[in-house]
PDB file of N, CA and C in Angstrom:
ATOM      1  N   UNK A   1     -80.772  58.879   7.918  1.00  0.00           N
ATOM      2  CA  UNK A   1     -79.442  59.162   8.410  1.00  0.00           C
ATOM      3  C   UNK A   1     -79.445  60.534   9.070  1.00  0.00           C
ATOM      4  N   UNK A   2     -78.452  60.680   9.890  1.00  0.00           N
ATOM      5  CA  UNK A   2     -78.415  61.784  11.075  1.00  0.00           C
ATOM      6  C   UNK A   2     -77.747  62.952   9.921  1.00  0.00           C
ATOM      7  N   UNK A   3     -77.885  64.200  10.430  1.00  0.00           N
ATOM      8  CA  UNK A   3     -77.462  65.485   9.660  1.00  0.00           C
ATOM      9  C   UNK A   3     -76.011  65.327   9.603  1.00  0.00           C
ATOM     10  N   UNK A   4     -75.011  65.252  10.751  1.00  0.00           N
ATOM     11  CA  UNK A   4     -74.113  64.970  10.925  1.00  0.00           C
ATOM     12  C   UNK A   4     -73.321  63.814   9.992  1.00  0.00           C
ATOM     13  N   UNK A   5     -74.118  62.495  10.206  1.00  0.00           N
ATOM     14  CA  UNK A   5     -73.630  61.314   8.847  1.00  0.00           C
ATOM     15  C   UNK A   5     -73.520  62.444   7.460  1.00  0.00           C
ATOM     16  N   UNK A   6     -74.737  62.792   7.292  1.00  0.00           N
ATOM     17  CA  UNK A   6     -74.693  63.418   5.703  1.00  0.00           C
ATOM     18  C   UNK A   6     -73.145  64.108   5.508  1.00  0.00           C
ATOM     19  N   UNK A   7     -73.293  64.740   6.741  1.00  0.00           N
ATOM     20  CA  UNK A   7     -72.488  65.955   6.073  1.00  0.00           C
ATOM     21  C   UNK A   7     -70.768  65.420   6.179  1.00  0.00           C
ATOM     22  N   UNK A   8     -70.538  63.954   7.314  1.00  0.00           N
ATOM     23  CA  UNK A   8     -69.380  63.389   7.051  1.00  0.00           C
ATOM     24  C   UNK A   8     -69.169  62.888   5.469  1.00  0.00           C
ATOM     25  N   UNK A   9     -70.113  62.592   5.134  1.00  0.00           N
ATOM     26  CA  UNK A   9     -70.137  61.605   3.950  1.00  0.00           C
ATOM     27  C   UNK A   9     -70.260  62.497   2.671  1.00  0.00           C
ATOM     28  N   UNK A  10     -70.640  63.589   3.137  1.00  0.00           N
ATOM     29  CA  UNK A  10     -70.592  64.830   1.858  1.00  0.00           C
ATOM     30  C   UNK A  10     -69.234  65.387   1.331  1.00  0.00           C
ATOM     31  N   UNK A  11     -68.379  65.571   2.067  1.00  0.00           N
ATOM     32  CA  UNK A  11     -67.106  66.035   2.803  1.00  0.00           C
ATOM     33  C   UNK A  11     -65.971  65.506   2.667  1.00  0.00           C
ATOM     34  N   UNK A  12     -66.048  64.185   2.853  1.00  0.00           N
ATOM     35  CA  UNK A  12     -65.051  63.027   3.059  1.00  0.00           C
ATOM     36  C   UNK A  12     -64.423  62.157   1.173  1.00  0.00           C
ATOM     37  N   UNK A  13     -64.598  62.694   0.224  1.00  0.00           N
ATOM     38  CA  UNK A  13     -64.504  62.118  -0.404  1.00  0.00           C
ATOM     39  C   UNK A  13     -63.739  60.821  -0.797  1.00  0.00           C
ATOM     40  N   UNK A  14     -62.976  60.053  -0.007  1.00  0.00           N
ATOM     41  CA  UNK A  14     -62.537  58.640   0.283  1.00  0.00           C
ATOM     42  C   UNK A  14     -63.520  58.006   0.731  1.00  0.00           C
ATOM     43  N   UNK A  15     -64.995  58.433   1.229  1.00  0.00           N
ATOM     44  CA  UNK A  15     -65.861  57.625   1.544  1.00  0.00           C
ATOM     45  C   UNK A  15     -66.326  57.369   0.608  1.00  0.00           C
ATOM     46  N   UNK A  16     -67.575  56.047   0.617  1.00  0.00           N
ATOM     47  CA  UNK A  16     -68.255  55.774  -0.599  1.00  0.00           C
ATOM     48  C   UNK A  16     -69.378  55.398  -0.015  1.00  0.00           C
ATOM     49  N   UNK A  17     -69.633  54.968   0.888  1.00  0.00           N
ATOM     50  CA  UNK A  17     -70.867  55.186   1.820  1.00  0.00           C
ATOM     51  C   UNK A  17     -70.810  55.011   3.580  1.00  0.00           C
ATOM     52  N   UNK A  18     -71.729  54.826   3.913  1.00  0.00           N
ATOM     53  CA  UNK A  18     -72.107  55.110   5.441  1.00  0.00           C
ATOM     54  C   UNK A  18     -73.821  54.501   5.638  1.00  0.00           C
ATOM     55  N   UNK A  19     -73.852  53.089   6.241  1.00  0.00           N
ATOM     56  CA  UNK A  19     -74.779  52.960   6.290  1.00  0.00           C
ATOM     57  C   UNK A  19     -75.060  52.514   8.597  1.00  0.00           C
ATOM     58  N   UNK A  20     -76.009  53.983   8.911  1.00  0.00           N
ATOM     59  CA  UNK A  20     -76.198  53.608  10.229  1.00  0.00           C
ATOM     60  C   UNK A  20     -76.870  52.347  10.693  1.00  0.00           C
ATOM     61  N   UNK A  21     -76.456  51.580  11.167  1.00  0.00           N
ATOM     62  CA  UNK A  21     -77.332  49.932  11.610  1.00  0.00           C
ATOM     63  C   UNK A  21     -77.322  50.265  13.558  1.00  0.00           C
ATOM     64  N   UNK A  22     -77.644  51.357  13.544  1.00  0.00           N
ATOM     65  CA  UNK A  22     -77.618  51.217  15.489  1.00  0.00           C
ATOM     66  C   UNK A  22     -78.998  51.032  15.523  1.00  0.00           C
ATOM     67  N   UNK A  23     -80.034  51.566  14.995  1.00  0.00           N
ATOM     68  CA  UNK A  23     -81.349  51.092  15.133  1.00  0.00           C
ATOM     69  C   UNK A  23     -81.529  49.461  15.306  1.00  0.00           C
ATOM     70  N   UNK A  24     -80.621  48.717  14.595  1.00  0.00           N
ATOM     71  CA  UNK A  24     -81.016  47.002  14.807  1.00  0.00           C
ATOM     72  C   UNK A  24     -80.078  46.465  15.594  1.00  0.00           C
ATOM     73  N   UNK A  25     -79.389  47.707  16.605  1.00  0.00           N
ATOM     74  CA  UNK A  25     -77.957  46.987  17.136  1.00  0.00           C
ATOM     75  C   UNK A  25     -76.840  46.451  16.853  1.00  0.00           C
ATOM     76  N   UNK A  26     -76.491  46.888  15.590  1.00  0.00           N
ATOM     77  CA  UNK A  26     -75.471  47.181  15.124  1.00  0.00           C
ATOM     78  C   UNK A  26     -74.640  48.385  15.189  1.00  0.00           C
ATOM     79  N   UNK A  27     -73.804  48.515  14.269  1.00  0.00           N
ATOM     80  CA  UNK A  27     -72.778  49.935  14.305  1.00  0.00           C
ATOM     81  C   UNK A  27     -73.194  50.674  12.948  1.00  0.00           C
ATOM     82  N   UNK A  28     -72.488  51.861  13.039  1.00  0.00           N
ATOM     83  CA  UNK A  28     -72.524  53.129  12.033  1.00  0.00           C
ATOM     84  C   UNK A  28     -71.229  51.839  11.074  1.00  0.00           C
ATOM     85  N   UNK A  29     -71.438  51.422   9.806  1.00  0.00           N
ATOM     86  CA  UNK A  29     -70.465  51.241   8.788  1.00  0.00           C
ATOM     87  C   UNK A  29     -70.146  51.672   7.803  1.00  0.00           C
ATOM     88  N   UNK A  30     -69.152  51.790   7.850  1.00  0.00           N
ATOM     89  CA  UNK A  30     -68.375  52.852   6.895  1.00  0.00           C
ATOM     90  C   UNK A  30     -67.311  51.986   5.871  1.00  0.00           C
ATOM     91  N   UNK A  31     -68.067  52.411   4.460  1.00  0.00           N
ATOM     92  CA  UNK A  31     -66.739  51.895   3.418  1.00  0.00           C
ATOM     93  C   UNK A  31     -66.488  52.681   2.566  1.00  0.00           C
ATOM     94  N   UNK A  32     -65.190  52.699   2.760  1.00  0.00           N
ATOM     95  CA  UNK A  32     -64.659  53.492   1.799  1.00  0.00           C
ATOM     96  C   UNK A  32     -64.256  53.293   0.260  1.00  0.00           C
ATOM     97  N   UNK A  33     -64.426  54.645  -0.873  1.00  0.00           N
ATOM     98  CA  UNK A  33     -64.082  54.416  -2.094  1.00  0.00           C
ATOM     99  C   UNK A  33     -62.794  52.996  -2.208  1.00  0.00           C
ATOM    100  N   UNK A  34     -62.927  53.058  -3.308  1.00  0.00           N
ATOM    101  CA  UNK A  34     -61.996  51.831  -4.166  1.00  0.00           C
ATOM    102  C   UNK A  34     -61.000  52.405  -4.231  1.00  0.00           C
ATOM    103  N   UNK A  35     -59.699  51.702  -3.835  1.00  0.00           N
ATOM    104  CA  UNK A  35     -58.579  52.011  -3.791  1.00  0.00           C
ATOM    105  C   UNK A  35     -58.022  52.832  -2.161  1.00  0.00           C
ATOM    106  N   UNK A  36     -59.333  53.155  -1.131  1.00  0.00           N
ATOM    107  CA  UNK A  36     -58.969  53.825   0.073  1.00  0.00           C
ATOM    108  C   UNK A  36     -58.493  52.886   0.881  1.00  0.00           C
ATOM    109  N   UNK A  37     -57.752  52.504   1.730  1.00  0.00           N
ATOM    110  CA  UNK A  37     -57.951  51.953   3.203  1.00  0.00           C
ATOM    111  C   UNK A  37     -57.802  52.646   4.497  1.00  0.00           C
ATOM    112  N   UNK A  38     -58.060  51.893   5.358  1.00  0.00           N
ATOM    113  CA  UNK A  38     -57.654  51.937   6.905  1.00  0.00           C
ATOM    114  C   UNK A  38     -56.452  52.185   6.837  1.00  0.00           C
ATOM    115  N   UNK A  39     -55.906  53.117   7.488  1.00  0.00           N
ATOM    116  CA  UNK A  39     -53.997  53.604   7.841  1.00  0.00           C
ATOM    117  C   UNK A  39     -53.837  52.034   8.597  1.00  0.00           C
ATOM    118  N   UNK A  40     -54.425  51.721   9.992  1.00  0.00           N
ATOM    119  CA  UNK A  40     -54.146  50.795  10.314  1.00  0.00           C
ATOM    120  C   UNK A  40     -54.553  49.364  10.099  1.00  0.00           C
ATOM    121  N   UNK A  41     -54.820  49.219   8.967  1.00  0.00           N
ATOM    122  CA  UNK A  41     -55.162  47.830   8.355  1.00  0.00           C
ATOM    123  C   UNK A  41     -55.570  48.089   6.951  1.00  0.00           C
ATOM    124  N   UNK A  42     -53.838  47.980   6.311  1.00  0.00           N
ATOM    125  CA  UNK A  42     -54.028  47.954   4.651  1.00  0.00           C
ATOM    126  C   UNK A  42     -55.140  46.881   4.285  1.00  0.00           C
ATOM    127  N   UNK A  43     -55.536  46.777   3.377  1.00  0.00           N
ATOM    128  CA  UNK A  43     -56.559  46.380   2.824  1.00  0.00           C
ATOM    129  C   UNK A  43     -57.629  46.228   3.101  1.00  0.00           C
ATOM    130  N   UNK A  44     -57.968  47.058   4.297  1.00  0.00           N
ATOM    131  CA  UNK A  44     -59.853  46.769   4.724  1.00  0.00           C
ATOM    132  C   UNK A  44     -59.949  48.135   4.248  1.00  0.00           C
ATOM    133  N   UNK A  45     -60.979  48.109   3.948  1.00  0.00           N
ATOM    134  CA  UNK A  45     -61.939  49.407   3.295  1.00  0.00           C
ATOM    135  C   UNK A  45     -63.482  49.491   3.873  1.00  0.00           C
ATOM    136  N   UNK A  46     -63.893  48.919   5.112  1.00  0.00           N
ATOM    137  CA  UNK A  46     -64.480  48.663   5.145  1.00  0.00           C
ATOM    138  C   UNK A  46     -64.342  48.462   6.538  1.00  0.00           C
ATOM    139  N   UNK A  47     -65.578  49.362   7.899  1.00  0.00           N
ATOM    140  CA  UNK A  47     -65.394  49.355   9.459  1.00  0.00           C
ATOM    141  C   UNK A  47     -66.509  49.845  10.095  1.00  0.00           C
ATOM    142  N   UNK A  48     -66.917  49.021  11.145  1.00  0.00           N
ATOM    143  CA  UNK A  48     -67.901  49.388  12.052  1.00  0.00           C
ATOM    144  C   UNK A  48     -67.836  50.701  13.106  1.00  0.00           C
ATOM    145  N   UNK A  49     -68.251  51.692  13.215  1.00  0.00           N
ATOM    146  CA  UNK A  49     -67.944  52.631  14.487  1.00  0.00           C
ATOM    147  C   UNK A  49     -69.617  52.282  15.493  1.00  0.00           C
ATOM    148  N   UNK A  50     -68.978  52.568  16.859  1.00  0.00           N
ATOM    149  CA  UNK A  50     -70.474  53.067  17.784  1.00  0.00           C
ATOM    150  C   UNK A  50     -70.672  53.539  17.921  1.00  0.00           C
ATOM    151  N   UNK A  51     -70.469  55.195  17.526  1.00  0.00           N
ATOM    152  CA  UNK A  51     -70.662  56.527  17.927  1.00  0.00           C
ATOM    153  C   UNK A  51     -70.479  57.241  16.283  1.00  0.00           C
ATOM    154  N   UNK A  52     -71.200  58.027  16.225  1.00  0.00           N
ATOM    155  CA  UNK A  52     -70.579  59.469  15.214  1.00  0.00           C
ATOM    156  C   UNK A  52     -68.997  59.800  15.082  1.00  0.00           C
ATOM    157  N   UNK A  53     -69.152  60.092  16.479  1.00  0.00           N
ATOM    158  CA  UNK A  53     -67.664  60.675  17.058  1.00  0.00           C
ATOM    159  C   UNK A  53     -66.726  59.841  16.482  1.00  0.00           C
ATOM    160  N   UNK A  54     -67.138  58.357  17.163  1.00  0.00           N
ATOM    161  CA  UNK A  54     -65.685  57.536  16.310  1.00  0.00           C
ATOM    162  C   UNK A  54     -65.809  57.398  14.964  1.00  0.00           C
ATOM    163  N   UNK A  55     -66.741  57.199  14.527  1.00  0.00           N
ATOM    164  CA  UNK A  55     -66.623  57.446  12.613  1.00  0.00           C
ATOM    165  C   UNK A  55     -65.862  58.762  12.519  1.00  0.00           C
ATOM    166  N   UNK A  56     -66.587  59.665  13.035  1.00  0.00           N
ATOM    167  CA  UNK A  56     -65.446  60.997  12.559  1.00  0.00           C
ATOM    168  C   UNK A  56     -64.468  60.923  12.634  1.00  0.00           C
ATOM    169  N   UNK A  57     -64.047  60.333  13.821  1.00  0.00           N
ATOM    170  CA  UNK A  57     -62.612  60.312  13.983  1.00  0.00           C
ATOM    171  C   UNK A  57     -61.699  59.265  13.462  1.00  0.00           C
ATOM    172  N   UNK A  58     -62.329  58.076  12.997  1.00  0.00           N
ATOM    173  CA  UNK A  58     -61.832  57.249  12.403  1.00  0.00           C
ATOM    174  C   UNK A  58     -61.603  57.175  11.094  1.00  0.00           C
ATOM    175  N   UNK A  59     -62.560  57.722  10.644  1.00  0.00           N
ATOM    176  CA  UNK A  59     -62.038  58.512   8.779  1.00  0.00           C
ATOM    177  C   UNK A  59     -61.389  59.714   8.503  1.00  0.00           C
ATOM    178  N   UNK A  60     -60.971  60.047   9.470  1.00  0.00           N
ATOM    179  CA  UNK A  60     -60.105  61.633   9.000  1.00  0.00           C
ATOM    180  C   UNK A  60     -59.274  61.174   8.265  1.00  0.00           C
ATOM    181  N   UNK A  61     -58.643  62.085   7.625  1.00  0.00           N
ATOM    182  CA  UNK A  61     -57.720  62.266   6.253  1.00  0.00           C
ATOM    183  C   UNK A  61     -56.528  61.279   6.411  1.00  0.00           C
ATOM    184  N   UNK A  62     -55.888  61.734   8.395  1.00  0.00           N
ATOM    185  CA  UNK A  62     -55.055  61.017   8.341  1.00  0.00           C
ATOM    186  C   UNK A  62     -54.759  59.329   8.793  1.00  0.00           C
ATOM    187  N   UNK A  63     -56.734  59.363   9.230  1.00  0.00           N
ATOM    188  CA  UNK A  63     -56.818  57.629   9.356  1.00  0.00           C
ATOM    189  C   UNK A  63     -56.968  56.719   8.202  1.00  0.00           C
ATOM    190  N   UNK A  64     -57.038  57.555   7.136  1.00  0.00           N
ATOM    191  CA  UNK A  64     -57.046  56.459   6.188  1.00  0.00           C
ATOM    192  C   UNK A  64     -56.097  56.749   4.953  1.00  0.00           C
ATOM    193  N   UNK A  65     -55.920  55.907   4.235  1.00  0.00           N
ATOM    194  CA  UNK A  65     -54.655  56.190   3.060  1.00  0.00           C
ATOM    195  C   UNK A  65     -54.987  55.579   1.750  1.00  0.00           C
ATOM    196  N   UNK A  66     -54.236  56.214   0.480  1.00  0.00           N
ATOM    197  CA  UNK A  66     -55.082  56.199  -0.887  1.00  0.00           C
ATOM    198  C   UNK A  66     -54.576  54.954  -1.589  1.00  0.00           C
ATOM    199  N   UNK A  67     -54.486  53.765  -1.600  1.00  0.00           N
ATOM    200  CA  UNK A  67     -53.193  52.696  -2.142  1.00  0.00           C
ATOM    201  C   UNK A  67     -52.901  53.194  -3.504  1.00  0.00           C
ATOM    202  N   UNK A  68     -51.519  53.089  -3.872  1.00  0.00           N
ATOM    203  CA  UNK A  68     -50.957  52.694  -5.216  1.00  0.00           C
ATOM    204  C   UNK A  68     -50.868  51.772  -5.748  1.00  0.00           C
ATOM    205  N   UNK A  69     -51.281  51.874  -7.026  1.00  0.00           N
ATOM    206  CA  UNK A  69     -51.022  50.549  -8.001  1.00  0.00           C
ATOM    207  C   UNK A  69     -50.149  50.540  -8.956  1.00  0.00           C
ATOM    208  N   UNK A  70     -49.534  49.676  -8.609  1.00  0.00           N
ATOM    209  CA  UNK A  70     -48.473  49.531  -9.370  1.00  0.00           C
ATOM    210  C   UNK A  70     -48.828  48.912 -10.808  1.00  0.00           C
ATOM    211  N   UNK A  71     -48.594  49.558 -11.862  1.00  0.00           N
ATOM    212  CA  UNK A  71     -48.819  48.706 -13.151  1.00  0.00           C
ATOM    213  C   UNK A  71     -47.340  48.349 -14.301  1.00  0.00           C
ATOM    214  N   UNK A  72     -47.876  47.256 -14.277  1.00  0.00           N
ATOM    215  CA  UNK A  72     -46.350  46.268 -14.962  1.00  0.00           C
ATOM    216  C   UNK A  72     -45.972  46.584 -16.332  1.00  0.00           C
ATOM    217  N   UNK A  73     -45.357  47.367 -17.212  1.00  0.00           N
ATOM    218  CA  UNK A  73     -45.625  47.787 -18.781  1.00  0.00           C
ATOM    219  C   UNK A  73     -45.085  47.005 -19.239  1.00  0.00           C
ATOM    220  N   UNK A  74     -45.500  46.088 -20.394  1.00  0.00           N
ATOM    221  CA  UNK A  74     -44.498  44.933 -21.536  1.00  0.00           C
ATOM    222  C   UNK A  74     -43.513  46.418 -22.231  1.00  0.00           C
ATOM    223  N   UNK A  75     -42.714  45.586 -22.573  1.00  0.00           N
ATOM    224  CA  UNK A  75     -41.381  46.658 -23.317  1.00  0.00           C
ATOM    225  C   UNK A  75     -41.415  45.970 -24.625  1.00  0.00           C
ATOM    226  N   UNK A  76     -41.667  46.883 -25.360  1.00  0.00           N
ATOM    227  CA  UNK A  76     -41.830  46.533 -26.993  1.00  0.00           C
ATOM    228  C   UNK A  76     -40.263  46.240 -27.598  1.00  0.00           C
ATOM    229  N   UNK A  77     -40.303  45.286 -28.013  1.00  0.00           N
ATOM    230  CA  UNK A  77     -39.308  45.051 -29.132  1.00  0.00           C
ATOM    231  C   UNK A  77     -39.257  45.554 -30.882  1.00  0.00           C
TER     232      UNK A  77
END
């Protein structure tokens, strides 16, 4: 991985990894920790970039968002 990947992925703590596939013609993919998503597509955690640049820019703080979970409590009698 490029110096640059490392140090997105060092940094970024909503990430959970970064694996580059441009060597086999694929994209830079990026998934993020459990519970992160895409700002613009709740529930993927998980995205191809073709460049550095767009990974960088596509995981900034404010491209992605932390979900809440809602948890249901029984009420004791």
């Amino acid at each position: 991985m490029s110096k640059t990947i490392d140090n997105l992925l060092a940094s970024r703590h909503w990430i959970a990894h970064i694996d580059d596939e441009r060597n086999i013609g694929n994209s830079i993919i990026v998934t993020l920790e459990k519970g992160w998503d895409f700002e613009d597509e709740q529930g993927c955690g998980v995205r191809g970039f073709d460049t550095v640049a767009e990974a960088k820019a596509g995981t900034s703080r404010h491209k992605v968002v932390q979900r809440v979970i809602h948890i249901k409590m029984a009420r004791a009698i």
